[in-house]
C-alpha atoms as a PDB file:
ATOM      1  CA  UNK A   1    -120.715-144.456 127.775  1.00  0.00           C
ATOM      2  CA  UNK A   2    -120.477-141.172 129.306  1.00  0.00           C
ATOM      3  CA  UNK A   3    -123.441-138.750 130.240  1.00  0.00           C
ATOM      4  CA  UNK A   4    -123.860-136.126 127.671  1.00  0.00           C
ATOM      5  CA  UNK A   5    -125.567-132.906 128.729  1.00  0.00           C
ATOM      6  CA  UNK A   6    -126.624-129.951 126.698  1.00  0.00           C
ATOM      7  CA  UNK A   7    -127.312-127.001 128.931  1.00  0.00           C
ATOM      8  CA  UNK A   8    -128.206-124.666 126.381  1.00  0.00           C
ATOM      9  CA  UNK A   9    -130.737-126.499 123.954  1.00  0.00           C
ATOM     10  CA  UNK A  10    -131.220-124.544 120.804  1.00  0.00           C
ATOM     11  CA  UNK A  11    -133.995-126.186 119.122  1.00  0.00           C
ATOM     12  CA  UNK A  12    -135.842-125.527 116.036  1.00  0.00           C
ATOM     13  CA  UNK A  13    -138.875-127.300 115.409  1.00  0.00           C
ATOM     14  CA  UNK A  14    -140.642-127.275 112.516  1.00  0.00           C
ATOM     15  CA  UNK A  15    -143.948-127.962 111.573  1.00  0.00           C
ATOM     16  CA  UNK A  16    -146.626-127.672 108.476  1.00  0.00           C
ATOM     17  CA  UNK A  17    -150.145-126.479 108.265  1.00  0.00           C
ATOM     18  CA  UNK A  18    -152.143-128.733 105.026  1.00  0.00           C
ATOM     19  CA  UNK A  19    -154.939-126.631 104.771  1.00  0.00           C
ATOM     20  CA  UNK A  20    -155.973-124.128 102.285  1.00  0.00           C
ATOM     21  CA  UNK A  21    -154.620-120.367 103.380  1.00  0.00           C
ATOM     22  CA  UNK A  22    -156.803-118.326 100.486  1.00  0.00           C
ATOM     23  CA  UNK A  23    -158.768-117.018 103.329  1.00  0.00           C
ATOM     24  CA  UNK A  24    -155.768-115.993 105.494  1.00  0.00           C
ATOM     25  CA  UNK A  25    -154.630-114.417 102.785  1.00  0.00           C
ATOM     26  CA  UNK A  26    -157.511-112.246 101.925  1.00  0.00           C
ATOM     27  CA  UNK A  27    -157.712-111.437 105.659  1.00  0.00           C
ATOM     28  CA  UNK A  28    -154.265-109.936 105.451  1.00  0.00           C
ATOM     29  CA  UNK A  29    -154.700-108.159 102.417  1.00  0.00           C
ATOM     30  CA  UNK A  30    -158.043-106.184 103.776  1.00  0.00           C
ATOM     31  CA  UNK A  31    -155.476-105.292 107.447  1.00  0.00           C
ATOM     32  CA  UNK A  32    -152.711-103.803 105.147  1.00  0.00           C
ATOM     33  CA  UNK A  33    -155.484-101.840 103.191  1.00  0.00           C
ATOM     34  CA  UNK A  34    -156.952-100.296 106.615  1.00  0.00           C
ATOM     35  CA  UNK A  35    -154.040-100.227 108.376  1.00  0.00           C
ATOM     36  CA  UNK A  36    -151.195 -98.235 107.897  1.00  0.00           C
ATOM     37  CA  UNK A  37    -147.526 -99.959 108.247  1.00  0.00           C
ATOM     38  CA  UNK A  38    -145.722 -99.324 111.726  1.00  0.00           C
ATOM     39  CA  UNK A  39    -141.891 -97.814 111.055  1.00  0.00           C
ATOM     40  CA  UNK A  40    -140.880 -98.937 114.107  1.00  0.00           C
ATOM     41  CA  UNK A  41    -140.194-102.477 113.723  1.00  0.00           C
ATOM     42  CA  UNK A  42    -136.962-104.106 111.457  1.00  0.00           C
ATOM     43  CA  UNK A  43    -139.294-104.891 108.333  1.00  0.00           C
ATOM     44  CA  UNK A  44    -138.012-103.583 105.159  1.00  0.00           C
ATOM     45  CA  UNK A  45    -139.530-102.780 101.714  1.00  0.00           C
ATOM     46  CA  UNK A  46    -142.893-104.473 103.292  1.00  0.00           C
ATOM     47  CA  UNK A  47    -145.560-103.706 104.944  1.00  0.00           C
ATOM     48  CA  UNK A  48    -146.379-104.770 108.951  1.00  0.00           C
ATOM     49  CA  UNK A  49    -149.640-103.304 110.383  1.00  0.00           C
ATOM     50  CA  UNK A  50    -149.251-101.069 112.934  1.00  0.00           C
ATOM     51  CA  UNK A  51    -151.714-103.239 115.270  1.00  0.00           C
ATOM     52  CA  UNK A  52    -151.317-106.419 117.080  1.00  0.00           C
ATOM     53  CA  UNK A  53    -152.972-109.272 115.135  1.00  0.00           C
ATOM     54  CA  UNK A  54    -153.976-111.567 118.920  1.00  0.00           C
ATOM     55  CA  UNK A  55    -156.693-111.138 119.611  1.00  0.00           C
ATOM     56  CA  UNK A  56    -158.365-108.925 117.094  1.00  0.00           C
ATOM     57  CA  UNK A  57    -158.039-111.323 114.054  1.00  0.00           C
ATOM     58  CA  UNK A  58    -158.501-114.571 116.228  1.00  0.00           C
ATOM     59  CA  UNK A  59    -162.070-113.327 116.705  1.00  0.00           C
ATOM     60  CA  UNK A  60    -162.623-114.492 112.370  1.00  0.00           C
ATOM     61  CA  UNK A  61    -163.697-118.129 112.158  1.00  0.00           C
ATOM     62  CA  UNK A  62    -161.205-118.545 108.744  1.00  0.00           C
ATOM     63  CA  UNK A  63    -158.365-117.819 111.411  1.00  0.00           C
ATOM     64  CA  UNK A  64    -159.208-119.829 114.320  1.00  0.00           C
ATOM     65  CA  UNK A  65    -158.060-123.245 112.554  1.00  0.00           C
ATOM     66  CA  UNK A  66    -154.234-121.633 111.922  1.00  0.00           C
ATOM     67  CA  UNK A  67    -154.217-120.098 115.612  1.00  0.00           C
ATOM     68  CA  UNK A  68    -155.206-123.549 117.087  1.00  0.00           C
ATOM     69  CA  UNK A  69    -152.652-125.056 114.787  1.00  0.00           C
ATOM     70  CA  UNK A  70    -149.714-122.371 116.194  1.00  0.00           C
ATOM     71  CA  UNK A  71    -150.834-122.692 119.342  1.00  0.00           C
ATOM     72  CA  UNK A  72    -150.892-126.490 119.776  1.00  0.00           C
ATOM     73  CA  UNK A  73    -147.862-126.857 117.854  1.00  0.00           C
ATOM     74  CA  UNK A  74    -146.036-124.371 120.266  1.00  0.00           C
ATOM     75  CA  UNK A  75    -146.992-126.680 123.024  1.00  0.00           C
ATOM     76  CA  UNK A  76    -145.678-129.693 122.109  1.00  0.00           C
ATOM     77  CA  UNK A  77    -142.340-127.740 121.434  1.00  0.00           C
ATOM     78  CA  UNK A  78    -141.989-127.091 125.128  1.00  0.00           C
ATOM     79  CA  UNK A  79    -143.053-130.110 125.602  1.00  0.00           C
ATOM     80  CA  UNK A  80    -140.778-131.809 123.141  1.00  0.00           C
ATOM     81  CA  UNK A  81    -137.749-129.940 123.916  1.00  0.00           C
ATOM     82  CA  UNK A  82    -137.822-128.966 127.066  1.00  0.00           C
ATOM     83  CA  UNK A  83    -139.630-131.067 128.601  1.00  0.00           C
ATOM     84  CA  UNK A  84    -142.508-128.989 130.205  1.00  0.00           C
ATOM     85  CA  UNK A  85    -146.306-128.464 130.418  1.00  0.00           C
ATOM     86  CA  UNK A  86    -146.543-125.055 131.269  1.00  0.00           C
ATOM     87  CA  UNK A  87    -149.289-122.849 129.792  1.00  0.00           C
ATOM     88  CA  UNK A  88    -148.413-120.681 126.477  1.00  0.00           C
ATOM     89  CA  UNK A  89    -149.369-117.295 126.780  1.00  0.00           C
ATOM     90  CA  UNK A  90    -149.306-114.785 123.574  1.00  0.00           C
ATOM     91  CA  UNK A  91    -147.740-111.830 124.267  1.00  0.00           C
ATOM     92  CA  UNK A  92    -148.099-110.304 120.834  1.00  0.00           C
ATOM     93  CA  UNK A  93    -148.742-111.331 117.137  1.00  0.00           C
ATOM     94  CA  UNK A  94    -148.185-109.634 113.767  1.00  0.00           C
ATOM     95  CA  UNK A  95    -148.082-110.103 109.933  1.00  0.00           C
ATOM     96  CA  UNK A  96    -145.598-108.776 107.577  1.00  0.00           C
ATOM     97  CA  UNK A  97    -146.229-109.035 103.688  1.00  0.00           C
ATOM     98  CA  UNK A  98    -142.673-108.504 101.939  1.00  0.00           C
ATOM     99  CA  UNK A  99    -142.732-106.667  98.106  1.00  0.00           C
ATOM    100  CA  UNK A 100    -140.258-107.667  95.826  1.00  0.00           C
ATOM    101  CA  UNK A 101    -136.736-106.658  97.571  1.00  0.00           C
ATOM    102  CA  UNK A 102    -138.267-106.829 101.317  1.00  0.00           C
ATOM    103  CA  UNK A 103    -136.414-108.309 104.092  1.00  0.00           C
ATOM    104  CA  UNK A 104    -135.954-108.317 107.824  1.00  0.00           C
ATOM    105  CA  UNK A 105    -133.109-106.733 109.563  1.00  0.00           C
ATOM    106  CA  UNK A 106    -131.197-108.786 112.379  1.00  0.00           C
ATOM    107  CA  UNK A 107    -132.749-109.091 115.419  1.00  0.00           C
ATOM    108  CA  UNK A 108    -134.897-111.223 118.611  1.00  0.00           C
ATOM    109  CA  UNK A 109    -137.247-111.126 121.047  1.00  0.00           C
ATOM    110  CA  UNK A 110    -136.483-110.208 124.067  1.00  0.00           C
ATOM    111  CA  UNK A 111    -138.781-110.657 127.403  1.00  0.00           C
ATOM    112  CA  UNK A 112    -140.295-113.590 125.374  1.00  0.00           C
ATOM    113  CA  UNK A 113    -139.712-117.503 125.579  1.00  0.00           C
ATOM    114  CA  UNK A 114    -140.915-119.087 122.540  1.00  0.00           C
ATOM    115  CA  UNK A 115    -141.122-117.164 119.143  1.00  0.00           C
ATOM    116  CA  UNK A 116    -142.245-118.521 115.681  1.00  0.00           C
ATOM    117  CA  UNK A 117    -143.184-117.722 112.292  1.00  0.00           C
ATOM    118  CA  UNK A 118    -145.830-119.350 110.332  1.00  0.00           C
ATOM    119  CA  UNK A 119    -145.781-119.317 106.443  1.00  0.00           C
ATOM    120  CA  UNK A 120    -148.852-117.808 104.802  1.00  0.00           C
ATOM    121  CA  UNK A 121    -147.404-117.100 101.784  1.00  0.00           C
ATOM    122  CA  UNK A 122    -144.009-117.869 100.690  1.00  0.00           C
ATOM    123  CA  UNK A 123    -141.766-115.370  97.833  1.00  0.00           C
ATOM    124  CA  UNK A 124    -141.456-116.263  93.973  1.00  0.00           C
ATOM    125  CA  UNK A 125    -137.686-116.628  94.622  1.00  0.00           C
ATOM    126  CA  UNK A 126    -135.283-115.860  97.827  1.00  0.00           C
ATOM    127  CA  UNK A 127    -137.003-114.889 101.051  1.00  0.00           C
ATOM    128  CA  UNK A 128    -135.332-117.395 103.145  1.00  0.00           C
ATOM    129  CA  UNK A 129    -135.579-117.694 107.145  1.00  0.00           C
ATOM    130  CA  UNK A 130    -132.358-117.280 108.742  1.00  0.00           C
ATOM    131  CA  UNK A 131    -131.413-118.479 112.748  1.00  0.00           C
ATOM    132  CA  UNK A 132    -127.692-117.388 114.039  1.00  0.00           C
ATOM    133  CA  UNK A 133    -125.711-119.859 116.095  1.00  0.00           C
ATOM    134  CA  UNK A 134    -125.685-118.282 119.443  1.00  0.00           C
ATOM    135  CA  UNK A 135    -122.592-120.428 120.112  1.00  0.00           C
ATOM    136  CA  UNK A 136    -120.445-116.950 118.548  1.00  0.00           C
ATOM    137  CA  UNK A 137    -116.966-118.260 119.358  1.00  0.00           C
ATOM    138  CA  UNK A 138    -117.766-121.254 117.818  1.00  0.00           C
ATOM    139  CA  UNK A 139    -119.457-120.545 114.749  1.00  0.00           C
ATOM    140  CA  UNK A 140    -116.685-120.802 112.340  1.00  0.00           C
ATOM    141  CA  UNK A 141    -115.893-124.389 112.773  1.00  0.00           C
ATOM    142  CA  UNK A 142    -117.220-127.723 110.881  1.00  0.00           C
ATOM    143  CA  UNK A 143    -119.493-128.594 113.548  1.00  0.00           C
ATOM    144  CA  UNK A 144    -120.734-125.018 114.255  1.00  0.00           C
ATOM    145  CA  UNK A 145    -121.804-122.947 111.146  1.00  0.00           C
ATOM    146  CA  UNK A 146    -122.964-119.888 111.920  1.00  0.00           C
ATOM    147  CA  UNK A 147    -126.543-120.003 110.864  1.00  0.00           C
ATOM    148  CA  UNK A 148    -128.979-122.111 109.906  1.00  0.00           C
ATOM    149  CA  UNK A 149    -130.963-121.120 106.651  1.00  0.00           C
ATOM    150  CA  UNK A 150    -134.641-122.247 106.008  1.00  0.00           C
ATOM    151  CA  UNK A 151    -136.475-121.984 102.475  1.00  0.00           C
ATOM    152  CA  UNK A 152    -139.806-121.919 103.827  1.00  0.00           C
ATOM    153  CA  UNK A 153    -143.089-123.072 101.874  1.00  0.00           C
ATOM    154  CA  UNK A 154    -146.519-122.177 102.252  1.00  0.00           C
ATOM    155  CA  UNK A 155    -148.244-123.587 105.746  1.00  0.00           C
ATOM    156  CA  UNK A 156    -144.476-124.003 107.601  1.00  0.00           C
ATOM    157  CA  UNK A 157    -144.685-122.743 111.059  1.00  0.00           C
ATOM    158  CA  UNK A 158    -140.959-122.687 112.320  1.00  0.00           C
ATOM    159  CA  UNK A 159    -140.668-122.348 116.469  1.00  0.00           C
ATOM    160  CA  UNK A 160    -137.734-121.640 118.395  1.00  0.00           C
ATOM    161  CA  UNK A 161    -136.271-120.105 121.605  1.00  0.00           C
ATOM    162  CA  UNK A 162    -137.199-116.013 121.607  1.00  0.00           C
ATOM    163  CA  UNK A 163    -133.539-115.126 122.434  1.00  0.00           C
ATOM    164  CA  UNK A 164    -132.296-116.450 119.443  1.00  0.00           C
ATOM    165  CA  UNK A 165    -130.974-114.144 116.842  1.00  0.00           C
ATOM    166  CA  UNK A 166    -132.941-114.231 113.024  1.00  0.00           C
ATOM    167  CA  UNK A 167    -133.649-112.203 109.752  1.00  0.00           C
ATOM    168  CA  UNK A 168    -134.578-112.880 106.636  1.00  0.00           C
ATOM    169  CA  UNK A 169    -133.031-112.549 103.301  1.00  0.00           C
ATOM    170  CA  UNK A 170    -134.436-109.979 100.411  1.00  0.00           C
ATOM    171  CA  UNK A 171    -137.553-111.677  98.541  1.00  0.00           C
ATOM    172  CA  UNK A 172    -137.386-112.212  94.714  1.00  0.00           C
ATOM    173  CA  UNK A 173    -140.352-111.603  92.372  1.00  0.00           C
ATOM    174  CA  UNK A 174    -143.731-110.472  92.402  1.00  0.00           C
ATOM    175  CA  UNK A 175    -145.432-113.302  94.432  1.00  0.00           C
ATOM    176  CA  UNK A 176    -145.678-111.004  97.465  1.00  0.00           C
ATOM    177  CA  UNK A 177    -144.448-113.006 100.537  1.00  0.00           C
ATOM    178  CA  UNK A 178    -146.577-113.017 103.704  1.00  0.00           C
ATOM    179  CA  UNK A 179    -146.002-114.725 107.449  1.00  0.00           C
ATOM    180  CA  UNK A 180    -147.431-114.423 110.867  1.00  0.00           C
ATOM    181  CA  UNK A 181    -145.229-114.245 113.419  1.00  0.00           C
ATOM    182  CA  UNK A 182    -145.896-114.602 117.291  1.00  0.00           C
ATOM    183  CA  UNK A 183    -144.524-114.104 120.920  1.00  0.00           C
ATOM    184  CA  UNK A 184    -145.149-116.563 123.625  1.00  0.00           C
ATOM    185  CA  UNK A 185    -144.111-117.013 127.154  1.00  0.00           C
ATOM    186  CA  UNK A 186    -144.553-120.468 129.464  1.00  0.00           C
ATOM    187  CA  UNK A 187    -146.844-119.278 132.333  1.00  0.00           C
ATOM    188  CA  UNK A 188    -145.873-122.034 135.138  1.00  0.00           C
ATOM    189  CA  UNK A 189    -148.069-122.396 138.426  1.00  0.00           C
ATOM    190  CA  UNK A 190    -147.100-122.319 141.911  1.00  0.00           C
ATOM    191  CA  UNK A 191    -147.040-125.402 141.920  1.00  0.00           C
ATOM    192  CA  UNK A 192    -145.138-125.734 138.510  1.00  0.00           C
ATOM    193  CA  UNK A 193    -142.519-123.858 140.234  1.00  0.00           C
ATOM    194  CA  UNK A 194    -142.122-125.947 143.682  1.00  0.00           C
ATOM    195  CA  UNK A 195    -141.693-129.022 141.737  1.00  0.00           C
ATOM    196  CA  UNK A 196    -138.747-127.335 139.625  1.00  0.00           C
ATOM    197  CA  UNK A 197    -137.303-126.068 142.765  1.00  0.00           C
ATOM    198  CA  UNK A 198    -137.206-129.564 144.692  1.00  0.00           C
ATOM    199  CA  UNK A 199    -135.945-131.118 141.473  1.00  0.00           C
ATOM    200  CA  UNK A 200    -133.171-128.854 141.452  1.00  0.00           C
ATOM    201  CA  UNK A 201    -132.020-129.268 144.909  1.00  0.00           C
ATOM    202  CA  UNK A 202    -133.014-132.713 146.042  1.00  0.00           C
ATOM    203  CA  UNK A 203    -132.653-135.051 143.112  1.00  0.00           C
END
């Protein structure tokens, strides 16, 4: 049996949230009323806040379950897939609510490890979540297609590595679609880092 390595793990977990979002929901609807909707990100026919949602809306005890959930969840996908404990820190955290016709344009996250997007809301039709092989010269073949395409559903939090390209695809209906979506980097110690070091070198 030969050794198989995989120096480049692309990963996407995915996860789902059980309990009721009507208060998320109303949460978001109130920050799109107050605030208006920034025109310098890649959303399109939708509306993203021109704020950061960490840590103002963490502060509301409806939103505290869903954070915990994101949180934890992002955790165990480092720990899962790459096989670390490092803290997660949030770097920054949004919501976009899509009309009927919105999308996101191509794009990633750069000076970020871990990005995700959690489901509040999902789109009466369309809307789906899409992840571009990063494996370009291969991405025409059988066994590399060139994206993977994700009809999310109301409480799925997808995770995945920041530098990976995404967008979504235009939303269909009136049932107005409307995700969180976060930044993350691992925070190792000193010590953290010593121990990947001498693993590197010495075993």
């Amino acid at each position: 049996m030969p050794k198989m390595i995989d120096p480049w793990p692309t990963v996407i977990a995915v996860y789902n949230y059980t309990d009721d979002l009507t208060a998320i929901k109303k949460i978001i609807h109130e920050s799109n009323e107050k605030f208006p909707h920034g025109d310098y990100n890649t959303t399109r026919q939708g509306h993203q806040p021109q704020y950061t949602v960490w840590p103002h809306q963490w502060q509301y005890p409806a939103w505290q379950p869903v954070q915990e959930f994101i949180m934890s969840s992002m955790k165990d996908y480092v720990k899962d897939v790459f096989n670390l404990t490092y803290p997660v820190k949030v770097n920054n955290s949004w919501t976009v609510t899509y009309h009927d016709g919105g999308y996101q344009e191509p794009h990633a996250h750069p000076h970020n490890d871990i990005s995700c997007l959690f489901v509040v809301e999902p789109s009466t039709d369309g809307g789906e979540f899409v992840l571009v092989n990063p494996n370009s010269a291969s991405s025409f073949t059988l066994f590399h297609p060139w994206a993977q395409v994700f009809n999310v559903k109301a409480g799925d939090l997808l995770v995945w590595p920041s530098w990976m390209t995404h967008y979504t695809k235009p939303t269909v209906g009136p049932n107005k679609k409307m995700i969180i979506s976060m930044d993350s980097m691992l925070m190792p110690t000193e010590k953290d880092l010593e121990r990947e070091a001498e693993k590197f070198y010495y075993e």
